[in-house]
C-alpha atoms as a PDB file:
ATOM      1  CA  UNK A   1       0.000   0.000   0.000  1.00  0.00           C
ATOM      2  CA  UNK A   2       2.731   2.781   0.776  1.00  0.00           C
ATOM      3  CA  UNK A   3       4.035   1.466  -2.397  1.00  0.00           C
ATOM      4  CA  UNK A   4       1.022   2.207  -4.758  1.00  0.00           C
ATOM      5  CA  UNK A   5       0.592   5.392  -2.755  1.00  0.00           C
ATOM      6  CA  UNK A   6       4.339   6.588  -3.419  1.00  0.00           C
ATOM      7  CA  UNK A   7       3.617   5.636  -7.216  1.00  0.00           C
ATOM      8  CA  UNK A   8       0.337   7.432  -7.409  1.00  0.00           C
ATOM      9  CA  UNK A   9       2.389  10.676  -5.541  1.00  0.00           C
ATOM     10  CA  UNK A  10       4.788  10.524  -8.424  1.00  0.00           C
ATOM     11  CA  UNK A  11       2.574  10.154 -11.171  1.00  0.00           C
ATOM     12  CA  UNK A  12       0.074  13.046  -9.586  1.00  0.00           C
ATOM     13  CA  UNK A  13       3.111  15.717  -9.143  1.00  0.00           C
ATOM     14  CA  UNK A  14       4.537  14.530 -12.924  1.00  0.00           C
ATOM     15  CA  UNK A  15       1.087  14.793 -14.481  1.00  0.00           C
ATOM     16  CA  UNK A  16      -0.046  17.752 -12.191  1.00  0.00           C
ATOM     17  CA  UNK A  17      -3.256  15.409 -10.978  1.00  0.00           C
ATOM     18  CA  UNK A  18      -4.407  16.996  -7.820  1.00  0.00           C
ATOM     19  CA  UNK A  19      -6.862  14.177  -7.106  1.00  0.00           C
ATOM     20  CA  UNK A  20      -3.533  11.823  -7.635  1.00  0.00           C
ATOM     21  CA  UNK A  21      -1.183  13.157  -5.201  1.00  0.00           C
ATOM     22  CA  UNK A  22      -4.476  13.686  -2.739  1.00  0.00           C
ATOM     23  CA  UNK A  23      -4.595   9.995  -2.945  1.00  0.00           C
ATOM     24  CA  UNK A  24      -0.900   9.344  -3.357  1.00  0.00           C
ATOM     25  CA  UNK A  25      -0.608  11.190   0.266  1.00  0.00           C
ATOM     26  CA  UNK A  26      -3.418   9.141   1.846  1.00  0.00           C
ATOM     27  CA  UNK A  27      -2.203   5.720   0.722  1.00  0.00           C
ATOM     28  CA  UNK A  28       1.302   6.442   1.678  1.00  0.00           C
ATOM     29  CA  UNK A  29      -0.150   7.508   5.583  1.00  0.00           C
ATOM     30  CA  UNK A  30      -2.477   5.096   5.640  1.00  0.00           C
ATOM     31  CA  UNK A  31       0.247   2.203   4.875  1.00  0.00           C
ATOM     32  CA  UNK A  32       2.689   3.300   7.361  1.00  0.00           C
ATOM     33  CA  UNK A  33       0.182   3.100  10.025  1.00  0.00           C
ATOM     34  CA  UNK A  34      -1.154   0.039   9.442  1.00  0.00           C
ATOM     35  CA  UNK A  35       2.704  -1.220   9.215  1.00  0.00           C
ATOM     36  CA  UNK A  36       3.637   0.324  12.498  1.00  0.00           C
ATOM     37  CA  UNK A  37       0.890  -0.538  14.389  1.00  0.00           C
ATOM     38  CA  UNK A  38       0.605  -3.723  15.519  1.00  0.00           C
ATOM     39  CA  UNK A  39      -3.368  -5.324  15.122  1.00  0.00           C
ATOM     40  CA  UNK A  40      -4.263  -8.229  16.461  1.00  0.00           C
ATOM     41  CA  UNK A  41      -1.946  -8.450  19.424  1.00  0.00           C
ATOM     42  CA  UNK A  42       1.499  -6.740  20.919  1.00  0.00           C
ATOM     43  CA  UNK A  43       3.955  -8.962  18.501  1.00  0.00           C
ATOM     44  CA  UNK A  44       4.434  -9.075  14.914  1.00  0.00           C
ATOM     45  CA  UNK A  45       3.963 -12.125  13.352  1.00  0.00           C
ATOM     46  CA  UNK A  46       6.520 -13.358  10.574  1.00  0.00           C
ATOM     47  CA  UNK A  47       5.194 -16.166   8.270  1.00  0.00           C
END
């Protein structure tokens, strides 16, 4: 997800997309958290 929202950023500023980078900028946050935060319990799991 932070990737596609990285790509979208790129391809918004490039193309001058507001909409894109509005998106790009949400995906990017909204990947992060969900990687930092652990859900589900207090340890990652690795599979």
């Amino acid at each position: 997800m932070i990737v596609l929202g990285v790509i979208l950023l790129i391809i918004g500023l490039v193309a001058d997309i507001g909409i894109l980078v509005t998106l790009g900028i949400i995906l990017a946050v909204v990947g992060l958290i969900l990687n930092l935060v652990p859900i589900g319990g207090t340890r990652r799991r690795v599979f």
